[in-house]
C-alpha atoms as a PDB file:
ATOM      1  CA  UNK A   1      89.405 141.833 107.150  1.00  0.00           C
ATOM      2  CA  UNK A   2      90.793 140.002 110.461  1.00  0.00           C
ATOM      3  CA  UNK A   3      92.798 136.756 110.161  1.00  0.00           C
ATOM      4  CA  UNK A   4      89.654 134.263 111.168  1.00  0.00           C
ATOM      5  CA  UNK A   5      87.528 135.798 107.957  1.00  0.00           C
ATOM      6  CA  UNK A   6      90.732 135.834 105.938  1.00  0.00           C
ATOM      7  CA  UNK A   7      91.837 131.596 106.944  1.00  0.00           C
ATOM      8  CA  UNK A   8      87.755 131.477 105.790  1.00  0.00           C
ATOM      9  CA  UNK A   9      87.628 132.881 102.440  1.00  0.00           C
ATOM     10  CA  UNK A  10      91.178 133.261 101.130  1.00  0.00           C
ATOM     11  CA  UNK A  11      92.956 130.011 102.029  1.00  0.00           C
ATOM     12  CA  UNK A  12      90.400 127.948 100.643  1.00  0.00           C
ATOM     13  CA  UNK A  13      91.729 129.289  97.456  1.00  0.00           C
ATOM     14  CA  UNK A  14      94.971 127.311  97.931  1.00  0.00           C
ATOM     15  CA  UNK A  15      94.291 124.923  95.389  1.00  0.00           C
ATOM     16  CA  UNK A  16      93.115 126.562  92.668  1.00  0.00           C
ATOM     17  CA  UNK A  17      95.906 128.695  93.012  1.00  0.00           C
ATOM     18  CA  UNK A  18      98.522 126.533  92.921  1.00  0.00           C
ATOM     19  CA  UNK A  19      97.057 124.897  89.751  1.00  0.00           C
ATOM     20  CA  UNK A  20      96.863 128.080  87.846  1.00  0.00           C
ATOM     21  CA  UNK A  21     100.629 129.125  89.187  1.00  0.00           C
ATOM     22  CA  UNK A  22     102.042 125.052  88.281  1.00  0.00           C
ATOM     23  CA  UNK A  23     100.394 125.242  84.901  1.00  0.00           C
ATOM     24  CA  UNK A  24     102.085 128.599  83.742  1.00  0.00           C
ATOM     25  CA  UNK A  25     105.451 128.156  85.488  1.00  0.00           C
ATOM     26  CA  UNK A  26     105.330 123.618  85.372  1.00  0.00           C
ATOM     27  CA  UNK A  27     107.805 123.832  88.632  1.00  0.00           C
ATOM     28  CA  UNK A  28     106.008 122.757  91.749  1.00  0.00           C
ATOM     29  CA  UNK A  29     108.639 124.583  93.803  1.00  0.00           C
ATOM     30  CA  UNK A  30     108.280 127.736  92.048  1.00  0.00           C
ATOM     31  CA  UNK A  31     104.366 127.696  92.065  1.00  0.00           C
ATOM     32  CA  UNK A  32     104.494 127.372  96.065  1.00  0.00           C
ATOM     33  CA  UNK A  33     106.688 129.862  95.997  1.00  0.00           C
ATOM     34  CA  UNK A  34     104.165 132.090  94.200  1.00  0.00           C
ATOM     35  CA  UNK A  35     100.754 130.697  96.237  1.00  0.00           C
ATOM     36  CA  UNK A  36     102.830 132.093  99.158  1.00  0.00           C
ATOM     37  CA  UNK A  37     103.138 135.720  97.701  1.00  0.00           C
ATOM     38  CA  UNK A  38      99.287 136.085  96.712  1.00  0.00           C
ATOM     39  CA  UNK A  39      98.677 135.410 100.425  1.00  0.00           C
ATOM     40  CA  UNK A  40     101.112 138.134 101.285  1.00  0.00           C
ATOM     41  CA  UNK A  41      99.808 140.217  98.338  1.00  0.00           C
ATOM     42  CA  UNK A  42      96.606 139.505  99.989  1.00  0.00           C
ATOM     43  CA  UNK A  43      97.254 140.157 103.483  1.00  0.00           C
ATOM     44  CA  UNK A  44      98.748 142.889 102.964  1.00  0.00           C
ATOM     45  CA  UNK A  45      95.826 144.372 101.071  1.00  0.00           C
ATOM     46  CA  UNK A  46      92.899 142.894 103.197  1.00  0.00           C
ATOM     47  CA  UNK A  47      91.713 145.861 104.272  1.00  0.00           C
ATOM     48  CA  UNK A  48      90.858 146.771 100.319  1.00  0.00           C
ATOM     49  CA  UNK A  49      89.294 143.429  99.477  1.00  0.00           C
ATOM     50  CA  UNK A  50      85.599 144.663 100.160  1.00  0.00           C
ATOM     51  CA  UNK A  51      86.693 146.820  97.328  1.00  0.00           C
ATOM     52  CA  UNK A  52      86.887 143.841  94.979  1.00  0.00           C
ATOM     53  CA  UNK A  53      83.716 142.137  93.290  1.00  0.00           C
ATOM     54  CA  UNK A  54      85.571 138.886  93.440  1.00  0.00           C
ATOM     55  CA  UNK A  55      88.292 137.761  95.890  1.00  0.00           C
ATOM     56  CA  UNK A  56      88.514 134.504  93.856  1.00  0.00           C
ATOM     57  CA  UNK A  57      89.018 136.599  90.178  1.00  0.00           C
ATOM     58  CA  UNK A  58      91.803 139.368  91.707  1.00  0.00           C
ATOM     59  CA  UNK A  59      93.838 136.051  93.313  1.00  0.00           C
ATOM     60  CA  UNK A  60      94.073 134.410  89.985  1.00  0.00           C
ATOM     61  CA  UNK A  61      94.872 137.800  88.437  1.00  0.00           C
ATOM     62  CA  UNK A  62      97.716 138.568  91.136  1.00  0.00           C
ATOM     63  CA  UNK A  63      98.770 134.729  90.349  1.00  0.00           C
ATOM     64  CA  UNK A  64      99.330 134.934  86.603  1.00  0.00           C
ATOM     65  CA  UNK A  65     100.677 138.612  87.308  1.00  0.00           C
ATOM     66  CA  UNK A  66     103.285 137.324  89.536  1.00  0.00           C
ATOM     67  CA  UNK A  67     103.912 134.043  87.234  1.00  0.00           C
ATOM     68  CA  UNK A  68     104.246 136.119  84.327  1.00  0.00           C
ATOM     69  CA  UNK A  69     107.143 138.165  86.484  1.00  0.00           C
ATOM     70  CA  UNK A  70     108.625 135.338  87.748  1.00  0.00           C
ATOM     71  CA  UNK A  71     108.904 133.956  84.169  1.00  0.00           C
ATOM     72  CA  UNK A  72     110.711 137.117  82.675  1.00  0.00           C
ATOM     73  CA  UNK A  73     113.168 137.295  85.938  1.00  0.00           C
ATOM     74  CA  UNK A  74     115.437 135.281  83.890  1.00  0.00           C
ATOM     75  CA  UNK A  75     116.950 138.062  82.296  1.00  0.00           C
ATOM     76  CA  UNK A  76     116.163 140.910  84.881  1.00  0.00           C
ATOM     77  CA  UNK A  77     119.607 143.059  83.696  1.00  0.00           C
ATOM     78  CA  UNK A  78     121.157 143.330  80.023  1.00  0.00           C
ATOM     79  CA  UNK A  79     123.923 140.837  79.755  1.00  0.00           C
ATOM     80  CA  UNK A  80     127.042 142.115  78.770  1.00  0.00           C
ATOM     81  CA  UNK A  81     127.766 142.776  75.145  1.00  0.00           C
ATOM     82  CA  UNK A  82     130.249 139.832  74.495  1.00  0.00           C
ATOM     83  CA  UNK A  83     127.892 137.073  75.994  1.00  0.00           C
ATOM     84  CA  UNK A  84     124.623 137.767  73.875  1.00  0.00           C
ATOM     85  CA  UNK A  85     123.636 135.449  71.009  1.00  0.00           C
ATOM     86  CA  UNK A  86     123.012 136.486  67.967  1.00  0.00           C
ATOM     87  CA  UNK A  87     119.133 137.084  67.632  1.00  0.00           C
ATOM     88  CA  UNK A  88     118.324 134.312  65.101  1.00  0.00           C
ATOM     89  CA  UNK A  89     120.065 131.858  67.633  1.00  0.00           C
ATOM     90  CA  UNK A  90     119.409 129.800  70.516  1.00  0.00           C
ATOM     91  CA  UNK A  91     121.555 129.850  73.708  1.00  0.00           C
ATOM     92  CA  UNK A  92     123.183 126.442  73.679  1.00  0.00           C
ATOM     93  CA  UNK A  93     121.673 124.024  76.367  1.00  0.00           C
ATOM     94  CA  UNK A  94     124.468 124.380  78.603  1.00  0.00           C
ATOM     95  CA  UNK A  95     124.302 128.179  78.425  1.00  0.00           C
ATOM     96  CA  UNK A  96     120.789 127.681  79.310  1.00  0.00           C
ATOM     97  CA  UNK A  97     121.369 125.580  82.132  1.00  0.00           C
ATOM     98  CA  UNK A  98     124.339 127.688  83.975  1.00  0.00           C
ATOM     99  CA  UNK A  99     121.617 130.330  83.502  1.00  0.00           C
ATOM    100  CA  UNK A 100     118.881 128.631  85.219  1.00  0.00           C
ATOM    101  CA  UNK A 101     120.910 127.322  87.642  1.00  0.00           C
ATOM    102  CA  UNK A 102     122.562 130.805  88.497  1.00  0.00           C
ATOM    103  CA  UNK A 103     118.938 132.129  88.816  1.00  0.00           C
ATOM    104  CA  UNK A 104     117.862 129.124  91.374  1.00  0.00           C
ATOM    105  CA  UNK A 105     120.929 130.112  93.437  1.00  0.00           C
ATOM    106  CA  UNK A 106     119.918 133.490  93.592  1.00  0.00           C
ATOM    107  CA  UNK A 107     116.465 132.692  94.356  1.00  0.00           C
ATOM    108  CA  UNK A 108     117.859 130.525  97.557  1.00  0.00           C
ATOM    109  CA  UNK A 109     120.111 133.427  98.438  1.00  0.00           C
ATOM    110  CA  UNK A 110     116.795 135.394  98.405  1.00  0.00           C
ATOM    111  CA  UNK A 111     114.708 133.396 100.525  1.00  0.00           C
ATOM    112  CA  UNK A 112     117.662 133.662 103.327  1.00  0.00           C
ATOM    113  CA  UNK A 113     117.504 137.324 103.413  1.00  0.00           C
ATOM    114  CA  UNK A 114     115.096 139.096 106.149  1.00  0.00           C
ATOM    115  CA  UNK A 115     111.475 138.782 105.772  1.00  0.00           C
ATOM    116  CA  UNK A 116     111.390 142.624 105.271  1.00  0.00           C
ATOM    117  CA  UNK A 117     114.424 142.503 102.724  1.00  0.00           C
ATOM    118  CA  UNK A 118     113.120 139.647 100.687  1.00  0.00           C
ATOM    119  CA  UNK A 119     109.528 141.188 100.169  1.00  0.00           C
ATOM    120  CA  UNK A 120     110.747 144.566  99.579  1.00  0.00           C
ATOM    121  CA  UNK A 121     113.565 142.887  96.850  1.00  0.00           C
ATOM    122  CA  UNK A 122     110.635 140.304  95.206  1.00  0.00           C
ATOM    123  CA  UNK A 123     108.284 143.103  95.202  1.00  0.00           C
ATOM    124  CA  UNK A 124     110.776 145.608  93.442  1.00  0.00           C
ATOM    125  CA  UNK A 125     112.442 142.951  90.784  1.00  0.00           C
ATOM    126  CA  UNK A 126     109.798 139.939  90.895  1.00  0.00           C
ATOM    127  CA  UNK A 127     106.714 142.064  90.596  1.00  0.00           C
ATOM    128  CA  UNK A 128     108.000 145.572  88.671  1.00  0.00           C
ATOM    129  CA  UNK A 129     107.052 147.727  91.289  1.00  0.00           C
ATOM    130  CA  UNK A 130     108.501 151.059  91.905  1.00  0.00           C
ATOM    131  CA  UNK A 131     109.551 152.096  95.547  1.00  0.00           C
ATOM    132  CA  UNK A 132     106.894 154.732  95.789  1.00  0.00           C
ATOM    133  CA  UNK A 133     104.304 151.648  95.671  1.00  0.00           C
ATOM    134  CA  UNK A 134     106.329 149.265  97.715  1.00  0.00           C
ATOM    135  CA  UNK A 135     106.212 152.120  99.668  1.00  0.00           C
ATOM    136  CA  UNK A 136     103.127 152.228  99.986  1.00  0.00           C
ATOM    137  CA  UNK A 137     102.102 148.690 100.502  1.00  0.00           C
ATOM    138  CA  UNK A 138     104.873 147.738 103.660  1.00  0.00           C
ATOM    139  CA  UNK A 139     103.526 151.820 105.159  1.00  0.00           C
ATOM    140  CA  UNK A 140     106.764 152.871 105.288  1.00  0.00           C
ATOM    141  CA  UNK A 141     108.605 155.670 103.363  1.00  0.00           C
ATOM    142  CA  UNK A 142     110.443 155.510 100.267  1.00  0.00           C
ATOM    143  CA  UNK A 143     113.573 156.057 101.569  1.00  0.00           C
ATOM    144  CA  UNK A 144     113.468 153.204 103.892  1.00  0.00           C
ATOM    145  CA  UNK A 145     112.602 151.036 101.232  1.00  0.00           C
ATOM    146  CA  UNK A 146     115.427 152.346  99.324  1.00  0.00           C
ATOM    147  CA  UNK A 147     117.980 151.491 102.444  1.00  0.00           C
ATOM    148  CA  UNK A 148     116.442 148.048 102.653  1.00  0.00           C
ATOM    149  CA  UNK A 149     116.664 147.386  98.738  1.00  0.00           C
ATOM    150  CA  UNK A 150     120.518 148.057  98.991  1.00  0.00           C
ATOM    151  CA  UNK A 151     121.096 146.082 101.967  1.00  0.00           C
ATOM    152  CA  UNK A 152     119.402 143.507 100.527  1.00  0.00           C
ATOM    153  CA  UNK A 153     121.541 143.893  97.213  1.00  0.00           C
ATOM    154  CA  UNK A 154     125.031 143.959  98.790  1.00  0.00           C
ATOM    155  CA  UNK A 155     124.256 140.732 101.159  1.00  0.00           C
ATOM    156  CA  UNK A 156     122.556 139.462  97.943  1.00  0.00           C
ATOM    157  CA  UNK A 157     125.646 140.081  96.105  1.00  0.00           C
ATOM    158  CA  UNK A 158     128.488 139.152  99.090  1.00  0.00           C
ATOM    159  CA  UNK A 159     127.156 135.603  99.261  1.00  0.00           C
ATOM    160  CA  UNK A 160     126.604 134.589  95.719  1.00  0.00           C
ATOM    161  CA  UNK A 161     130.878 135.769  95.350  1.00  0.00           C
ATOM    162  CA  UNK A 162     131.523 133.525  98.005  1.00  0.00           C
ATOM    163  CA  UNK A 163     129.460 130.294  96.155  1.00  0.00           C
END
């Protein structure tokens, strides 16, 4: 698929989108966020979509995919044993809001990373996949994407210690 037919038939799907991705995640920011990974999903895949019955029906399903990962992100590693709450209770609403707001700042730290390094880290801890398939989808080998996973990591790590 070249860019012209792409603009024609994909980005018309903008809208619909964004609706699906606001009313699962209710955060405007965060469906944007996740209109703007289908189209990279997308594009990065174009030259399977004649493979698809229904362009329209796989972006909605990549959409609630990725809003369903985006939702669970929130606890992506097991926290350590003195910090979790007994199962039959709630995490007080200020334990709930230094979490949320320690997962926006990593989400900003994210977006400042290198477009290669931010697409290989979403698609390894955003959307589950392993490094054999991100592999797979950026054509290069695994052990790149390994390199560029860890990079990624440390600078990931070395500016949220200096917030």
């Amino acid at each position: 698929m070249e860019q012209d037919q792409f603009k024609r038939e994909v980005i018309p799907l903008r809208g619909r989108l964004f609706a699906c991705a606001q009313r699962l995640l209710g955060q405007t920011e965060d469906a944007e966020d996740i209109v703007q990974e289908v189209f990279l999903k997308l594009w990065v895949m174009r030259g399977e979509l004649k493979n698809y019955d229904s362009l329209t029906a796989l972006s909605v399903q990549i959409t609630k995919r990725l809003c369903l990962n985006r939702m669970n992100v929130s606890r992506p590693y097991p926290e350590p044993l003195g910090s979790v709450a007994l199962a039959s209770e709630e995490p007080s609403p200020h334990v709930q809001l230094e979490q949320k707001d320690s997962l926006t700042q990593v989400m900003r730290l994210v977006d400042r990373l290198p477009g290669l390094q931010q697409s290989i880290l979403r698609m390894k801890h955003v959307e589950g996949l392993e490094v054999e398939e991100i592999a797979g989808l950026t054509g290069s080998n695994p052990e790149a994407v390994r390199m560029n996973l860890s990079r990624a990591r440390k600078k990931i790590r070395e500016l949220f210690m200096q917030m």
